[in-house]
Protein backbone atom coordinates (compact mmCIF):
# COMPACT_ATOMS: atom_id res chain seq x y z
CA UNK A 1 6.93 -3.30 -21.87
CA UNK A 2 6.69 -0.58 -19.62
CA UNK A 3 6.46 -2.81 -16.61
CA UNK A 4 9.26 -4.91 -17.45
CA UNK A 5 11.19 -2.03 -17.40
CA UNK A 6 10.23 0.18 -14.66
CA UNK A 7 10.10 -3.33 -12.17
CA UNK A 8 13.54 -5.17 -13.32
CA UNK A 9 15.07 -1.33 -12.57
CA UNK A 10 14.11 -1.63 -9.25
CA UNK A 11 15.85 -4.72 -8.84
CA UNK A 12 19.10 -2.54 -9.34
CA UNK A 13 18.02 0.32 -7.09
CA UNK A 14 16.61 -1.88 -4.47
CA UNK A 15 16.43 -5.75 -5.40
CA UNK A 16 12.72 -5.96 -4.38
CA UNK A 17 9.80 -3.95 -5.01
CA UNK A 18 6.57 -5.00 -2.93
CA UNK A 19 6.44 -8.43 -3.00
CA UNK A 20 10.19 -8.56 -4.12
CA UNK A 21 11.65 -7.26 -7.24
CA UNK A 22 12.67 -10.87 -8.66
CA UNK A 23 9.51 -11.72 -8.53
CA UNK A 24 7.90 -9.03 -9.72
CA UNK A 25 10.34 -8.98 -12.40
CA UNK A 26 10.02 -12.53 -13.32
CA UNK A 27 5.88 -11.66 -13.31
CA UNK A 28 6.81 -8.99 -15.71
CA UNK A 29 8.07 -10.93 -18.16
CA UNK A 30 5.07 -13.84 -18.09
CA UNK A 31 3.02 -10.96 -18.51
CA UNK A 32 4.95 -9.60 -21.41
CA UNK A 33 5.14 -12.88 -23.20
CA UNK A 34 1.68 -13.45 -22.30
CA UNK A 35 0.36 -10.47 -23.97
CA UNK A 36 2.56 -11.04 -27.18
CA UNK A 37 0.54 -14.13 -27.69
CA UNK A 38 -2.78 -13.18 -26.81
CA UNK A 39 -2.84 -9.49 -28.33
CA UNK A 40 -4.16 -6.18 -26.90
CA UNK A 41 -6.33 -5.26 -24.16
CA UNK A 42 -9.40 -3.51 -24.82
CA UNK A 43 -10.12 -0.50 -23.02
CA UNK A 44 -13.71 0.33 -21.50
CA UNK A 45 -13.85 4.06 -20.03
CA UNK A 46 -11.37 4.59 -17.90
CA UNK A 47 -10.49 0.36 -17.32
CA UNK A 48 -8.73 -2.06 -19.59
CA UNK A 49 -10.66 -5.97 -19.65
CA UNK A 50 -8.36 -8.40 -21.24
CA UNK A 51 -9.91 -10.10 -24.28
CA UNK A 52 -10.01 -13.64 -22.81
CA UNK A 53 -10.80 -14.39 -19.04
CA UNK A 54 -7.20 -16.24 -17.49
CA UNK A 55 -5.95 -19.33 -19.10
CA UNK A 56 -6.96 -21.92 -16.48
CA UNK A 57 -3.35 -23.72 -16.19
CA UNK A 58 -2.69 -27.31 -15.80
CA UNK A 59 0.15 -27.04 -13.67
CA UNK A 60 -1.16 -23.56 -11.50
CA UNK A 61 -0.18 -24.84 -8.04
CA UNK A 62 3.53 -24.74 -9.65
CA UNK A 63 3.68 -21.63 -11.28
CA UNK A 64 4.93 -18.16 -9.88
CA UNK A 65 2.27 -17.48 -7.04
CA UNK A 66 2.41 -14.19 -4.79
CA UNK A 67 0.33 -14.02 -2.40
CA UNK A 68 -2.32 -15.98 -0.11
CA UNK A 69 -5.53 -14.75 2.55
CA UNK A 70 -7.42 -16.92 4.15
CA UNK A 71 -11.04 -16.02 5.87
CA UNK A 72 -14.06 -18.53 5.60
CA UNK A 73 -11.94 -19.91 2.60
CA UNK A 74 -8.34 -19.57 1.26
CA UNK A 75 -7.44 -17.74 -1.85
CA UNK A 76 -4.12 -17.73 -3.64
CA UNK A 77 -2.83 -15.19 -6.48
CA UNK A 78 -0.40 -15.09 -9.06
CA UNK A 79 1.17 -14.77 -12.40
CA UNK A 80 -1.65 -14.08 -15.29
CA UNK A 81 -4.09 -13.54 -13.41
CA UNK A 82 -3.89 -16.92 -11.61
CA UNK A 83 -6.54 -17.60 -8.44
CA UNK A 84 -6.92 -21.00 -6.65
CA UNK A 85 -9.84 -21.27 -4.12
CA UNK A 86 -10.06 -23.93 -1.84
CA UNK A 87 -10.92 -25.72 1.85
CA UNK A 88 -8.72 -23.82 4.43
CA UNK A 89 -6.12 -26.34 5.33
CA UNK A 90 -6.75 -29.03 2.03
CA UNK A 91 -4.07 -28.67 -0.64
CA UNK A 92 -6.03 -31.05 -3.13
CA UNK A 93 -9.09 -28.83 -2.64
CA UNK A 94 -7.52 -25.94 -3.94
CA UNK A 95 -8.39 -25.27 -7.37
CA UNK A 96 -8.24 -22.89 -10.26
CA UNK A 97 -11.33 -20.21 -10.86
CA UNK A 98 -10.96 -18.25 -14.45
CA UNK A 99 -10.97 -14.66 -13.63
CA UNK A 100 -11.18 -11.39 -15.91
CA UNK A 101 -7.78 -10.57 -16.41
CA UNK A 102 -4.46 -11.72 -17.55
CA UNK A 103 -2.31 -9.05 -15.61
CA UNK A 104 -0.19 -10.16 -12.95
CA UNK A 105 -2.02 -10.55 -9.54
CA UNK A 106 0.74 -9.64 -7.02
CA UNK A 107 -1.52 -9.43 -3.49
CA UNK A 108 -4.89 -10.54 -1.96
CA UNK A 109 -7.24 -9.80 1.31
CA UNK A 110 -10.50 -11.19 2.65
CA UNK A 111 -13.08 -10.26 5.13
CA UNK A 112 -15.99 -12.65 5.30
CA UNK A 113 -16.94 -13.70 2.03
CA UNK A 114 -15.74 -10.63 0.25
CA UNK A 115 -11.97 -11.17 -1.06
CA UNK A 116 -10.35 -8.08 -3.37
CA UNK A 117 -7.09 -9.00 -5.50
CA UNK A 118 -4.82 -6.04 -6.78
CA UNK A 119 -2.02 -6.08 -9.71
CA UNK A 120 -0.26 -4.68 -12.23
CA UNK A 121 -2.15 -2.25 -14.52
CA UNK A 122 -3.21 -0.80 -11.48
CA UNK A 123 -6.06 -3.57 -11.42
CA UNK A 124 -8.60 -4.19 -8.80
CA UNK A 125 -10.45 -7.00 -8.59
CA UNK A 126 -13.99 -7.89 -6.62
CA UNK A 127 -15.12 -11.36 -5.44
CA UNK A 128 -18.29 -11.51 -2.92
CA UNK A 129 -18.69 -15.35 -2.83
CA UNK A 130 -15.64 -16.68 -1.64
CA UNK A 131 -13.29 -16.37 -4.40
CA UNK A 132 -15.71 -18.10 -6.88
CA UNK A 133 -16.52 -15.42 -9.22
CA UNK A 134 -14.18 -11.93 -9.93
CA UNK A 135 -15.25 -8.70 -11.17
CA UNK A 136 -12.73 -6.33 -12.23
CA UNK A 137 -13.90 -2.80 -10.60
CA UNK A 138 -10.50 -0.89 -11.32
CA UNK A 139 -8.31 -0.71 -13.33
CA UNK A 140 -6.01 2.05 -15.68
CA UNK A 141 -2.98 1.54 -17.78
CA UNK A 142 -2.61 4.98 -17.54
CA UNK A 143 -1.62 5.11 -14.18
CA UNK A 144 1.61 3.50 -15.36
CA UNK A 145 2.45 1.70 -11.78
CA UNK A 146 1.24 -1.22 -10.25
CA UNK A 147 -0.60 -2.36 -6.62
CA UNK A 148 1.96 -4.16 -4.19
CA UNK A 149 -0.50 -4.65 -1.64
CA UNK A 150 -4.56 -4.39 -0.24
CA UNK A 151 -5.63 -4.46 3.11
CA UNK A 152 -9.48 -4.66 4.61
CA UNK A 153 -9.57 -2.38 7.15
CA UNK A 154 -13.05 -3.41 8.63
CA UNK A 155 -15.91 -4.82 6.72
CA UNK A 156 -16.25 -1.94 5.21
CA UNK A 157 -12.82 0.16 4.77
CA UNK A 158 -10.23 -1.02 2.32
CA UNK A 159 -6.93 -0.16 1.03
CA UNK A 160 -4.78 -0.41 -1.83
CA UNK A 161 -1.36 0.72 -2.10
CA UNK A 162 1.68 0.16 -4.64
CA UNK A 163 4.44 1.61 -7.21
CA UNK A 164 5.43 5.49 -6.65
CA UNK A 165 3.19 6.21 -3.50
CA UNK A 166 -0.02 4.59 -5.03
CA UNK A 167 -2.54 4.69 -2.49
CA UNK A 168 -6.36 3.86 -3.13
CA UNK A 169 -8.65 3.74 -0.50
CA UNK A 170 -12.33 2.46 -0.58
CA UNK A 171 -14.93 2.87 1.92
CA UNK A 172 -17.77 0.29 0.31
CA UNK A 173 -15.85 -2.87 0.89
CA UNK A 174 -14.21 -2.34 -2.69
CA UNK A 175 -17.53 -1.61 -5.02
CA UNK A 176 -15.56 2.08 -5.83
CA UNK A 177 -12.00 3.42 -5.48
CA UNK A 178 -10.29 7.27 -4.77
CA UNK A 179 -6.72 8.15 -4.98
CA UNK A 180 -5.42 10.32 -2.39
CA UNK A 181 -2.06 11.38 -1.34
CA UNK A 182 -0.93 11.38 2.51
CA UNK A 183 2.57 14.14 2.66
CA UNK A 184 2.90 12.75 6.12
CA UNK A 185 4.25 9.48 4.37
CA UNK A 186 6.87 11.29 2.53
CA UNK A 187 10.82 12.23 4.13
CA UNK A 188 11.06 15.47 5.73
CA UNK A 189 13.91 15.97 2.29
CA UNK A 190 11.11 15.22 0.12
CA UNK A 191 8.53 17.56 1.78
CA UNK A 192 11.24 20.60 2.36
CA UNK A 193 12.11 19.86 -2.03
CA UNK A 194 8.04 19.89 -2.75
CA UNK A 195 7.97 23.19 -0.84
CA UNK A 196 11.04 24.85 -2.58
CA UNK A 197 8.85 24.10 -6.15
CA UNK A 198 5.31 26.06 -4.97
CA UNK A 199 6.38 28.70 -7.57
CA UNK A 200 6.51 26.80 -10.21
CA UNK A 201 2.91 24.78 -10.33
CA UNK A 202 4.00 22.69 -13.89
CA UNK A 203 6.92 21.00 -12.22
CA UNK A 204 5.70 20.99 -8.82
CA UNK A 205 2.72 18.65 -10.62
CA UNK A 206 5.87 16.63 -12.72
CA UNK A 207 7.55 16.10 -9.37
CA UNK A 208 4.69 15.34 -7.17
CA UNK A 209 4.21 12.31 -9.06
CA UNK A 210 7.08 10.21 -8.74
CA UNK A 211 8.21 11.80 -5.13
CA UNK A 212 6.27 9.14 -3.49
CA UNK A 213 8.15 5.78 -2.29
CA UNK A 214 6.84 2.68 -3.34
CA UNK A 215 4.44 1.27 -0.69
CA UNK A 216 5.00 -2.23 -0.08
CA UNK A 217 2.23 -3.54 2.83
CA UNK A 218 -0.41 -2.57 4.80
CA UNK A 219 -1.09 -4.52 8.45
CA UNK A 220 -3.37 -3.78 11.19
CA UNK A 221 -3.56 -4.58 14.44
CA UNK A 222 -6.54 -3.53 16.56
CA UNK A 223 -6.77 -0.14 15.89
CA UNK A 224 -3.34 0.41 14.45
CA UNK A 225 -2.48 0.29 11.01
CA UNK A 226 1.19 0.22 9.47
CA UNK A 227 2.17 0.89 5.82
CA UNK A 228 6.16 0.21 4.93
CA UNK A 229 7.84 1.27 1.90
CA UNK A 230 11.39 1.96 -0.07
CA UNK A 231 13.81 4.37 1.54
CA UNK A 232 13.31 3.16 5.08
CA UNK A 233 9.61 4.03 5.09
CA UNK A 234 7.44 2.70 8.20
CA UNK A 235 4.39 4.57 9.40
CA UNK A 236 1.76 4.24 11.55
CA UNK A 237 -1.48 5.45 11.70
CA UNK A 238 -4.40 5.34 14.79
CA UNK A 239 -7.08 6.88 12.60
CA UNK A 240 -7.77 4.11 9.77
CA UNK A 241 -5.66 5.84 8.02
CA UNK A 242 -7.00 9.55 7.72
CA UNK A 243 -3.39 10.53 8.97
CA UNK A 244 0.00 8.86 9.53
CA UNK A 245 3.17 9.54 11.45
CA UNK A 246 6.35 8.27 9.62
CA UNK A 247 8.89 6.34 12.30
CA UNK A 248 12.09 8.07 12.37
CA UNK A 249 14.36 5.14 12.00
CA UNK A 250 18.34 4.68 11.09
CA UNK A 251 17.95 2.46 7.91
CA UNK A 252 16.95 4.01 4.51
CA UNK A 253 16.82 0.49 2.22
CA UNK A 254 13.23 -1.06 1.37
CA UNK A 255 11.11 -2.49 4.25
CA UNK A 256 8.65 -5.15 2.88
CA UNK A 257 6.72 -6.31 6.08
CA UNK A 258 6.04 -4.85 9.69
CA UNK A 259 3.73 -6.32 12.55
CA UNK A 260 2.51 -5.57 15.59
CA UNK A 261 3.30 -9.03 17.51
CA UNK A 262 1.17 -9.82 20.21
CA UNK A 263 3.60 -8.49 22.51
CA UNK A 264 2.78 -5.10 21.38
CA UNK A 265 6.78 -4.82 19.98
CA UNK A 266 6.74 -3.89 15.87
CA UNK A 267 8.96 -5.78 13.72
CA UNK A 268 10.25 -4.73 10.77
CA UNK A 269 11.80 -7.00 7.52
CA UNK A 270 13.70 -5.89 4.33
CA UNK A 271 16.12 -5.90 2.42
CA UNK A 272 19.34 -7.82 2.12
CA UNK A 273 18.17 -9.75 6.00
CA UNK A 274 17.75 -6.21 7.23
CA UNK A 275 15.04 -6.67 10.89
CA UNK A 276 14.23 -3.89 12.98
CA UNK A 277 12.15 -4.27 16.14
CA UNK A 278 10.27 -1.34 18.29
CA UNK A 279 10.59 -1.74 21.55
CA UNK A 280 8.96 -0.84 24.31
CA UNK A 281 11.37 2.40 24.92
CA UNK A 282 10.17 3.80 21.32
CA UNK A 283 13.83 2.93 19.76
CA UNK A 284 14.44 1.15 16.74
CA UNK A 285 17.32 -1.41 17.16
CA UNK A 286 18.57 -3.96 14.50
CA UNK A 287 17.81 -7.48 14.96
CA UNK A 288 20.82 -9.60 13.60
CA UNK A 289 19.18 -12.47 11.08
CA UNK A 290 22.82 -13.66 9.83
CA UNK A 291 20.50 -13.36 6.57
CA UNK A 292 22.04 -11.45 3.20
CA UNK A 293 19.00 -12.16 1.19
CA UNK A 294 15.44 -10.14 1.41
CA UNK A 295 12.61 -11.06 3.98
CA UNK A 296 9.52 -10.37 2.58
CA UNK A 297 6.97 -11.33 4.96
CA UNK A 298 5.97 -11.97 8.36
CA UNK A 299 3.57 -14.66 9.08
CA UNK A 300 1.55 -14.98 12.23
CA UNK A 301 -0.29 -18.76 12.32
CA UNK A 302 -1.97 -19.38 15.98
CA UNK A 303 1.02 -18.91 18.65
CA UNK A 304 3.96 -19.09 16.03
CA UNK A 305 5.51 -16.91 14.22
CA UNK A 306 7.66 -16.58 10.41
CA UNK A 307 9.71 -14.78 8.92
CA UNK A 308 10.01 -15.75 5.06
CA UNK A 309 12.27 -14.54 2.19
CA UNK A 310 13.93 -14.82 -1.02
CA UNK A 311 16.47 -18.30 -1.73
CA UNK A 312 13.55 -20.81 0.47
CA UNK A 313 14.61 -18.77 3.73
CA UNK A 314 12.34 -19.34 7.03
CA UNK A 315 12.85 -18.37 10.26
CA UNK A 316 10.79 -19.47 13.50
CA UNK A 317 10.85 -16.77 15.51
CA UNK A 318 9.98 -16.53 19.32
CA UNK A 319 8.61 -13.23 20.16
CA UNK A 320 9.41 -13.37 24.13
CA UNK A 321 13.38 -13.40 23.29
CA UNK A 322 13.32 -10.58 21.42
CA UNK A 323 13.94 -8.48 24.28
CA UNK A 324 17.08 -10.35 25.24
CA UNK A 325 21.17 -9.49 23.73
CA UNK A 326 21.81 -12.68 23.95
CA UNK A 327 22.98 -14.44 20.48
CA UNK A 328 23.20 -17.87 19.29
CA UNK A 329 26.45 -19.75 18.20
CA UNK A 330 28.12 -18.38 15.74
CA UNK A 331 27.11 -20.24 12.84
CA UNK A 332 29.48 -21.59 9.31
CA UNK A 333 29.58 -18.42 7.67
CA UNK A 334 31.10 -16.22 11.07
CA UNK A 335 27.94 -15.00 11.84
CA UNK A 336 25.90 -15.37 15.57
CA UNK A 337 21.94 -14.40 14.64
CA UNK A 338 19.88 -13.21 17.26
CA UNK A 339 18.68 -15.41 20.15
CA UNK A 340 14.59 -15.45 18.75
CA UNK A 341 15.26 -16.52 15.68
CA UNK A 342 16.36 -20.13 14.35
CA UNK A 343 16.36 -21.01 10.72
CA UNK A 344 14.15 -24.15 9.48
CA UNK A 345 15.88 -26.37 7.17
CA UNK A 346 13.61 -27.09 3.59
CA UNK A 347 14.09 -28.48 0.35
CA UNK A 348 12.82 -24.93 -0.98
CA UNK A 349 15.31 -22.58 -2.67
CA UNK A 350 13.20 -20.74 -4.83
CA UNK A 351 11.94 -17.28 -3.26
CA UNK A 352 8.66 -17.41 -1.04
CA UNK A 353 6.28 -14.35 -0.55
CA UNK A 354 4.25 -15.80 2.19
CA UNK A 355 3.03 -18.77 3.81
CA UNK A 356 -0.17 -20.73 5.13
CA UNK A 357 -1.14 -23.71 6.97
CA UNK A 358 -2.23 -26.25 4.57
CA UNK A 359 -3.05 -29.88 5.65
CA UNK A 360 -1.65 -28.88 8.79
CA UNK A 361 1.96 -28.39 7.45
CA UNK A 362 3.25 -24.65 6.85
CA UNK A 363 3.34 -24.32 3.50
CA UNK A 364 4.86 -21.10 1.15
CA UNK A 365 3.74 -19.35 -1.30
CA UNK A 366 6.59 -19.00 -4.17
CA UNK A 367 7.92 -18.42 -7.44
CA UNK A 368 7.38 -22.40 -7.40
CA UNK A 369 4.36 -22.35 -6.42
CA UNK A 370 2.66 -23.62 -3.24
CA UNK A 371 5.38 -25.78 -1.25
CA UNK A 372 5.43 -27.10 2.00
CA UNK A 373 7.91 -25.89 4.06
CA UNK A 374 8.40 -28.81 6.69
């Protein structure tokens, strides 16, 4: 119950929390009606193992899905602990594995064979054959906040980030796990509050942990790693993430994707059709989407580029007019969007979280499940 609360609150504070609040609301409750009918988790040490591995669901390509990576192989993750692994571009070849959880799966990362899945519960999970078989190597009620996202940084280096600055970091491609805390990530408010409390250790401690934004996603490019968050959080960091520097930028609402385009510019998407892009003068400027719902990811496939959100949105976007003021016509509802983007027309209407190529069509992931987009 604790999750249904703490996530469908952020739907009033911010309407999206990692992967987007409605989702992770709507994953909430599965979870909670879920664990009403198959009864408490047993703890071990410091982890909590459901009783019974996932319930290996007739209809999984349908159900709410969150997240997709794709290496060697492509892996999908969802609601209850769902995983399909299949063929990289085959829709009928993805199928369900059993895993050992039940808990919401909400992101998902790969580097060679190796594939980690994170989650509510604060869950961790392992897989070093492709997505066929899952070990669950952390995991901690306790912690009372889930992961929103995980990231290989190299082969080795991995991250995992989520719910009131939860940051993990592991350094034997995702065998162990340490928290740590990076101050750099916080607001210069936050920081200058923390420092006003050093005489008082007790509530410094209370404070210190729930000060943290929720961290959304992790991307890399080359040797540059970004991390967004809530209150207009973007950071980057050239070290592999021993330090960061927080972007000073004009927006304070929930970012939920950023990327380094090949260009070298960094776009930005959030909430409510809120796009930022860095140029190459160091400013932030707003890119107008003529969007009012969130955009929660940004999705790179060869030369082309995506940006997908909540209500079926899609956007094509062509990274060599972003530069330009120019704006399209003004479209039905008053509105003239920016010259690099155009919206793609679908039958979809239910939010998507990401998308893949699959059978050679781009296809998203969503609270539907996997659907192609054209």
């Amino acid at each position: 119950m604790r999750y249904l609360s703490f996530l469908c609150i952020s739907i009033v504070s911010y309407s999206k929390l990692g992967k987007c609040a409605l989702f992770c609301c709507l994953a909430s409750l599965s979870l909670l009606v879920h664990s009403q009918q198959t009864g408490p988790e047993t703890k071990r040490s410091d982890m909590t193992v459901a009783d019974n591995q996932s319930f290996l669901a007739p209809l999984v390509k349908e159900s709410l899905l969150l997240d997709v990576a794709q290496t060697n192989t492509t892996v999908v993750v969802g609601e209850r602990g769902h995983v399909l692994v299949g063929n990289l571009d085959q829709q009928e070849q993805l199928t369900q594995v059993p895993v050992p959880t039940t808990v919401t799966l909400t992101a998902v990362d790969g580097f060679g064979d190796t594939f980690l899945a994170v989650g509510h519960d604060a869950t961790i999970l392992r897989s070093t054959d492709s997505g066929q078989t899952w070990e669950v190597v952390f995991s901690s009620v306790d912690l009372d906040r889930p992961f929103l996202d995980v990231s290989f940084i190299n082969e080795q280096e991995a991250f995992a980030i989520g719910g009131y600055g939860l940051f993990m970091r592991s350094s034997d491609a995702g065998k162990t796990w340490e928290q740590v805390q990076h101050f750099s990530l916080l607001s210069p408010d936050d920081i200058e509050y923390l420092e006003s409390l050093a005489d008082d250790p007790e509530f410094y401690q209370e404070e210190l942990n729930y000060i943290f934004p929720h961290f959304n996603r992790i991307s890399r490019r080359g040797d540059a790693i970004y991390l967004v968050g809530e209150a207009g959080l973007i950071a980057r960091s050239a070290d592999y993430g021993n330090s960061w520097e927080r972007y000073d930028i004009d927006y304070f609402g929930s970012f939920f994707d950023a990327r380094e385009l090949s260009n070298g510019q960094i776009l930005a998407v959030g909430l409510r059709g809120n796009m930022f892009l860095r140029g190459d003068d160091g400013q932030w400027d707003r890119i107008e989407s003529c969007i009012t719902t969130s955009l929660n990811s940004i999705v790179e496939q060869n030369d082309d580029v995506f940006v997908v959100g909540n209500n079926g949105v899609v956007l094509s976007l062509d990274p060599s007019q972003l530069s330009s003021n120019e704006r399209a016509q003004t479209n039905n509802e008053n509105c003239s969007g920016h010259i690099a983007l155009s919206k793609i027309d679908s039958a979809i209407s239910s939010s998507i979280t990401n998308a893949f190529m699959l059978d050679g069509v781009l296809s998203a992931v969503s609270a539907n499940g996997i659907q192609p987009v054209e």
